[in-house]
Protein backbone atom coordinates (compact mmCIF):
# COMPACT_ATOMS: atom_id res chain seq x y z
CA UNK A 1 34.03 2.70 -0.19
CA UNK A 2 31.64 4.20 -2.46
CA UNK A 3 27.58 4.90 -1.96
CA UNK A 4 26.54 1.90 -4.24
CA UNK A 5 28.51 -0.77 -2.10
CA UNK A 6 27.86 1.21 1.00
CA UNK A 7 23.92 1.14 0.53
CA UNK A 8 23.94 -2.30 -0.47
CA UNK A 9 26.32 -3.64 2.56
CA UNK A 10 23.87 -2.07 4.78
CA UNK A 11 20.88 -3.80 3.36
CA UNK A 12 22.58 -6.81 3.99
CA UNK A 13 23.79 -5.69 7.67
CA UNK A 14 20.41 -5.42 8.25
CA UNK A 15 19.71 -8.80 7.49
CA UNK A 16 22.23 -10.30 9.10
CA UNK A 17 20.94 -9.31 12.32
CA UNK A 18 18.32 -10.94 12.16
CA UNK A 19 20.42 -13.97 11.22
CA UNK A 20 22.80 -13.31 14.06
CA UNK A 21 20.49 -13.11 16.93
CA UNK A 22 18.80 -16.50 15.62
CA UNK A 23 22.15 -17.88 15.76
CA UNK A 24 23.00 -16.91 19.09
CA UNK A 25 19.55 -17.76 20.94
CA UNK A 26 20.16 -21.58 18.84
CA UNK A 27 23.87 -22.14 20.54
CA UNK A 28 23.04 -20.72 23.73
CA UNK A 29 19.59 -23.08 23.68
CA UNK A 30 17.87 -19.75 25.21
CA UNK A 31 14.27 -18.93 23.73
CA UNK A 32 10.84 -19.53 23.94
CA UNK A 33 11.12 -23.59 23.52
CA UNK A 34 13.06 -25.90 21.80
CA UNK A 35 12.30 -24.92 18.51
CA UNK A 36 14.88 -23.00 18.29
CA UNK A 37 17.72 -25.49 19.54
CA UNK A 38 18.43 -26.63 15.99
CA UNK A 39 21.80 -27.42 14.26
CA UNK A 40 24.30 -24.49 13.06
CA UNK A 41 23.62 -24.40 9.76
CA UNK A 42 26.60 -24.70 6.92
CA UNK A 43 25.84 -21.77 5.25
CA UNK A 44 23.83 -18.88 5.71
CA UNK A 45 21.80 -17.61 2.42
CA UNK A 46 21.24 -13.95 2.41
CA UNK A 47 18.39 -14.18 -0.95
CA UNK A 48 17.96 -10.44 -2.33
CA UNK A 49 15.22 -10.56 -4.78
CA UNK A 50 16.01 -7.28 -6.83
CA UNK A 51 14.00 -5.08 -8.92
CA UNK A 52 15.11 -5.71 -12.81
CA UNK A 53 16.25 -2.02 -13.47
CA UNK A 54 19.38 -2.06 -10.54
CA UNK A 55 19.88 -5.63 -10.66
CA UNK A 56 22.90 -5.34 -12.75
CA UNK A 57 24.55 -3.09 -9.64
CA UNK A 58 22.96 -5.37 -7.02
CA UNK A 59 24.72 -8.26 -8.61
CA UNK A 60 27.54 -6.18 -8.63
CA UNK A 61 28.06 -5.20 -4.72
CA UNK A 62 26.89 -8.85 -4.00
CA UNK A 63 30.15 -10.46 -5.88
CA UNK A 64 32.10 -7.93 -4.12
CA UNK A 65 30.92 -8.91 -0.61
CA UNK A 66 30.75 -12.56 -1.41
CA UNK A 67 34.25 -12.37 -2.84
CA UNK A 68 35.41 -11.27 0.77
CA UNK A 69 34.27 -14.92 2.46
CA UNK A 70 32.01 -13.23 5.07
CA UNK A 71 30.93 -14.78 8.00
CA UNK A 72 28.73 -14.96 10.89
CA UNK A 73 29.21 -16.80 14.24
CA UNK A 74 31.85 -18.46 12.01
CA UNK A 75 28.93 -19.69 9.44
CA UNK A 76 29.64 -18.21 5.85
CA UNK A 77 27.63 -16.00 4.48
CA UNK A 78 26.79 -15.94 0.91
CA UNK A 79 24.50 -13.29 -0.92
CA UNK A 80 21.99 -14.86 -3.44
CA UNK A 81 20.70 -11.86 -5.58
CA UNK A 82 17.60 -12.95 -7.86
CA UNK A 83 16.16 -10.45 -10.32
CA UNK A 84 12.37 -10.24 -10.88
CA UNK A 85 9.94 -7.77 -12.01
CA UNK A 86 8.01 -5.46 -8.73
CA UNK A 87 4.98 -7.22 -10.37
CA UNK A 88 5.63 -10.55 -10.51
CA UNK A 89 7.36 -10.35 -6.92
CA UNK A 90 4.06 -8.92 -5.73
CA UNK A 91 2.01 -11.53 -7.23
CA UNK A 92 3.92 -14.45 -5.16
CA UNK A 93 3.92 -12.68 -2.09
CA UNK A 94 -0.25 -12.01 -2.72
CA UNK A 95 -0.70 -15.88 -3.40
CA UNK A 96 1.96 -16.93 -0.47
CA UNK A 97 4.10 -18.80 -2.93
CA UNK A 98 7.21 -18.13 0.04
CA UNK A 99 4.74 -19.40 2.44
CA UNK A 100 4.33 -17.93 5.60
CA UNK A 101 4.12 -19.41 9.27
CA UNK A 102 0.73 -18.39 11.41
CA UNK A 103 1.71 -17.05 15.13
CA UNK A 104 3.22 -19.53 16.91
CA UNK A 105 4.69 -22.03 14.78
CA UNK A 106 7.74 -23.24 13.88
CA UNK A 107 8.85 -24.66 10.55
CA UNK A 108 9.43 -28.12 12.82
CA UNK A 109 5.89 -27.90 13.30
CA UNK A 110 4.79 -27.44 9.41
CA UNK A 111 4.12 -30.15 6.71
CA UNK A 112 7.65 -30.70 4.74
CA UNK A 113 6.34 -28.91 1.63
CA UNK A 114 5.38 -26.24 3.24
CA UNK A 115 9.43 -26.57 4.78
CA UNK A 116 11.10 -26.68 1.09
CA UNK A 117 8.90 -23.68 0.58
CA UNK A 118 10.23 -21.71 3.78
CA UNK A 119 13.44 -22.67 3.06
CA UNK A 120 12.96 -20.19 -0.89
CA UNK A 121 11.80 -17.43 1.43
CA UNK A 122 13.35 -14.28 0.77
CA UNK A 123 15.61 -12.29 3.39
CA UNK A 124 15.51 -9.13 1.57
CA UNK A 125 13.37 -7.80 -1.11
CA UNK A 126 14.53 -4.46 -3.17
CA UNK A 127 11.10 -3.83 -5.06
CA UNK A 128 10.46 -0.94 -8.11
CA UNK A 129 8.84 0.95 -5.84
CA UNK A 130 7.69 1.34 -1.96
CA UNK A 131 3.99 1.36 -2.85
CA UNK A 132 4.62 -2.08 -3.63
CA UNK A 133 5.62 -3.21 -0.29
CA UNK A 134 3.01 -1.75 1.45
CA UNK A 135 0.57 -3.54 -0.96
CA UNK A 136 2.15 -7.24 -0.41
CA UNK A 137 2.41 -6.18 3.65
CA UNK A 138 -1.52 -5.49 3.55
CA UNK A 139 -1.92 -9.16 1.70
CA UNK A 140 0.19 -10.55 4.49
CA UNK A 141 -1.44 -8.61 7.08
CA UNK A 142 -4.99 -9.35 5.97
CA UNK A 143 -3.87 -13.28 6.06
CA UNK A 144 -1.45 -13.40 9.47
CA UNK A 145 -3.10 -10.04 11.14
CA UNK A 146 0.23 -8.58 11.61
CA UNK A 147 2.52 -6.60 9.90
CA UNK A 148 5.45 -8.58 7.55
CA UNK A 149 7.22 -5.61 6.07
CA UNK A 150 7.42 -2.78 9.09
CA UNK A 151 6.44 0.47 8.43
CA UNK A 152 8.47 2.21 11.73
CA UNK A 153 11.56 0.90 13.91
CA UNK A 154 14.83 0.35 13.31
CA UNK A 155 14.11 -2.63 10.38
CA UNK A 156 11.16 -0.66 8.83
CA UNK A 157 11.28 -0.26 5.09
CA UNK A 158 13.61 2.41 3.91
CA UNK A 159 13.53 3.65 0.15
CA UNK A 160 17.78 2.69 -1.03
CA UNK A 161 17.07 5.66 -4.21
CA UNK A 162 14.19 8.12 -4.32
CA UNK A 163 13.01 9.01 -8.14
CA UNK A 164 10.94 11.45 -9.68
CA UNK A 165 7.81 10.84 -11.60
CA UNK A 166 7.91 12.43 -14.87
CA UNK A 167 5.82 13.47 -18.05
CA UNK A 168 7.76 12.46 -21.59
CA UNK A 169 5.66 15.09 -23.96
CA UNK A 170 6.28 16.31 -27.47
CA UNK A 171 7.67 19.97 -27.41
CA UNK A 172 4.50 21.29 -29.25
CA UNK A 173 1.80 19.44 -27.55
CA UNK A 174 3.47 20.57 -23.93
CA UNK A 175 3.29 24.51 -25.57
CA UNK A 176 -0.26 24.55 -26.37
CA UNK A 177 -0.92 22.43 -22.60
CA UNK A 178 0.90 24.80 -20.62
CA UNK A 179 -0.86 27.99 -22.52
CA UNK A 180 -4.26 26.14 -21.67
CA UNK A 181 -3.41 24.90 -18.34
CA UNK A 182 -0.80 26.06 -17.05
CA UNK A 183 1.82 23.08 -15.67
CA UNK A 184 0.83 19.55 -16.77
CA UNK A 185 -0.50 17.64 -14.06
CA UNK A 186 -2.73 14.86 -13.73
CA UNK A 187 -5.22 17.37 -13.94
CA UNK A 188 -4.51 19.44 -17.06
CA UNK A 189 -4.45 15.97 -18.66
CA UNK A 190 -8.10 15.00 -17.47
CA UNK A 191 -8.97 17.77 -19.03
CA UNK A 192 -7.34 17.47 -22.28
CA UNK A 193 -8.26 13.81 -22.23
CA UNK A 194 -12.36 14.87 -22.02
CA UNK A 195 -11.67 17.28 -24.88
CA UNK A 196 -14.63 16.52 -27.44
CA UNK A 197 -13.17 18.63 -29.72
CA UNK A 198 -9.50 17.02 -29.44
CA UNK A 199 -6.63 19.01 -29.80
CA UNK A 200 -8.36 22.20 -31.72
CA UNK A 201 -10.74 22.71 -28.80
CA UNK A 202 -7.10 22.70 -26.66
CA UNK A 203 -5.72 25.25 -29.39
CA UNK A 204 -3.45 23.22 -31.28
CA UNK A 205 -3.09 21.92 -34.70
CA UNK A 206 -6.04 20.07 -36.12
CA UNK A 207 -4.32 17.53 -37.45
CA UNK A 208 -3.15 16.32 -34.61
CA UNK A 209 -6.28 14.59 -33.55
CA UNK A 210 -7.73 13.81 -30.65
CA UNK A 211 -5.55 13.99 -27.12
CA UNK A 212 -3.83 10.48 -26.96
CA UNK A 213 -2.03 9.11 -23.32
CA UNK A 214 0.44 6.34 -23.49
CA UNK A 215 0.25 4.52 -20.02
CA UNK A 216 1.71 0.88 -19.79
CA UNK A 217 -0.94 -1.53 -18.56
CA UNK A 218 -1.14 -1.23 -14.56
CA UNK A 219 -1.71 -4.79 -13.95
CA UNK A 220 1.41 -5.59 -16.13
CA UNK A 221 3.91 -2.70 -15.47
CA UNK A 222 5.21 -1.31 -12.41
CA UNK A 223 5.30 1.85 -14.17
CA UNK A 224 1.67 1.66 -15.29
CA UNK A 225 0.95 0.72 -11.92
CA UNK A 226 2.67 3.89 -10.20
CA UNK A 227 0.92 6.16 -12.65
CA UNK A 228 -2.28 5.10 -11.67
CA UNK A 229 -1.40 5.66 -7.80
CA UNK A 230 0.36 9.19 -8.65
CA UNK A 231 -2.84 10.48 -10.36
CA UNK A 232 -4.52 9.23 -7.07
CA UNK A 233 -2.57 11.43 -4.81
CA UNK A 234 -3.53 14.57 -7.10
CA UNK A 235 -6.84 13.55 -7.31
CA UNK A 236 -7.34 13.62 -3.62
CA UNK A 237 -4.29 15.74 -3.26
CA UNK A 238 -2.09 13.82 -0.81
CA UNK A 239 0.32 10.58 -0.69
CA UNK A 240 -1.31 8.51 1.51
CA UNK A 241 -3.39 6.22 -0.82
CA UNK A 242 -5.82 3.98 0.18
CA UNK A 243 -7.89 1.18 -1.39
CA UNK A 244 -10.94 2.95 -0.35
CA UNK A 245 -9.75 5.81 -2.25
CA UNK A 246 -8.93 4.14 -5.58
CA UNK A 247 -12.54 2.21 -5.31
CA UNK A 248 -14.43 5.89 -4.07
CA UNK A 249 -17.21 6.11 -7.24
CA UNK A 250 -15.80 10.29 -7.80
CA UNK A 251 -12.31 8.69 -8.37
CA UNK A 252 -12.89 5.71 -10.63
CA UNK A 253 -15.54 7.58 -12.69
CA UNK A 254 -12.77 10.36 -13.12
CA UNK A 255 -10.26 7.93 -14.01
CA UNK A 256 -12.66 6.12 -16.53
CA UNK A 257 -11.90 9.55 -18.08
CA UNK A 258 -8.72 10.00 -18.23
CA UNK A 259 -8.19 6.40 -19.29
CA UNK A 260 -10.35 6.80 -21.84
CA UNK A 261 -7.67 8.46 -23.93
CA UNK A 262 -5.25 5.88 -23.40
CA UNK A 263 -3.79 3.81 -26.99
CA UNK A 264 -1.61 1.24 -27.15
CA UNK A 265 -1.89 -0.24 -23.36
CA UNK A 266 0.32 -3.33 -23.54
């Protein structure tokens, strides 16, 4: 079996647990009341809303598994995979467009709309990036005052691929950076970026101009978005990120900065 369908069979192991012990506690009629006494279902719906860059592999290892009629407590199983930006994912689960149910409740005990909505909600979500889940569990925290997405325990979030942030740079602007600087960091691009005299003051060509950064647009990009929260962790020198930190008045007057030399944010 190889890693992809390995990883993803996992992920969906995971779920199923979940899915498993509901079914059991519903046939056996054990529980905390009678809400959960309900009907086997037909089919159990495993919904993976994927990030758009492995989507095309997710879709992938989800025909494979559905193509081998799983099942569960003899229900089927089948693997929905729906492809949507980190973004865009982040913005329903900030506005509770999967709805949610407070402590306590039971979807018998909710308005049918808010049912059909419950019904959409997803059972796994493979976002861009883990900073993203950890925003949309603080949403859902600040609105149910618990956790959503766990952050320890055997179902916590765990990254499936870890990637590394990198710089794209021409060859000759990098040279004259590194002479200057040393490595380029968030740093040595501050400083480049509050260069009044551009790129001759940084000992490169005249012509060249002024220093320009090319950063998408954080509230549209996921990329964008992660830059933003890497030069964070250099500016304060450490991972854990928080919104007090990207709101501090040192920090957003240094990033003022360094955004100032931004062109071209779509």
């Amino acid at each position: 079996m190889n890693r992809t369908r390995l990883i993803f069979i996992s992920i969906i192991v995971l779920a199923l647990v979940v899915v498993g012990v509901s079914l059991a506690l519903r046939a056996s009629g054990s529980g905390t009341g009678a809400a959960l006494t309900v009907e086997k279902p037909d089919t159990v719906t495993v919904r993976v809303i994927t990030a758009l860059p492995v989507e095309e592999w997710v879709n992938k290892a989800a025909a494979s598994y559905n193509a081998g009629s799983p099942t569960i407590d003899g229900v089927p199983i089948q693997v929905e995979i729906v492809g949507m930006d980190g973004l865009t994912a982040l913005g329903k689960w900030d506005r509770n467009e999967y709805g949610s149910l407070a402590d306590g409740l039971t979807p018998e005990q909710v308005a049918e709309a808010q049912r059909t909505t419950l019904a959409n909600f997803p059972t796994v979500w493979i976002p861009d990036s883990r900073y993203l889940v950890e925003l949309a569990n603080a949403s859902y925290k600040e609105r149910l005052g618990r956790d959503v997405f766990l952050t320890d325990g055997e179902y916590r979030a765990r990254p499936i691929a870890v990637s590394l942030f990198t710089w794209g740079i021409y060859d000759s602007r990098a040279t004259v950076l590194e002479q200057k600087y040393g490595d380029v960091s968030w740093e040595s691009i501050h400083a480049a970026a509050i260069a009044k005299g551009g790129w001759p003051e940084l000992g490169g060509d005249a012509s060249w101009g002024f220093f320009k950064l090319v950063v998408p647009n954080p509230s549209k990009n996921v990329g964008g978005l992660a830059a933003m929260i890497a030069a964070a962790g250099e500016f304060y020198g450490r991972t854990d990120i928080s919104v007090a930190d990207i709101t501090q008045p040192d920090f957003q007057a240094w990033l003022v900065e360094l955004m100032g030399a931004t062109t071209d944010v779509g």
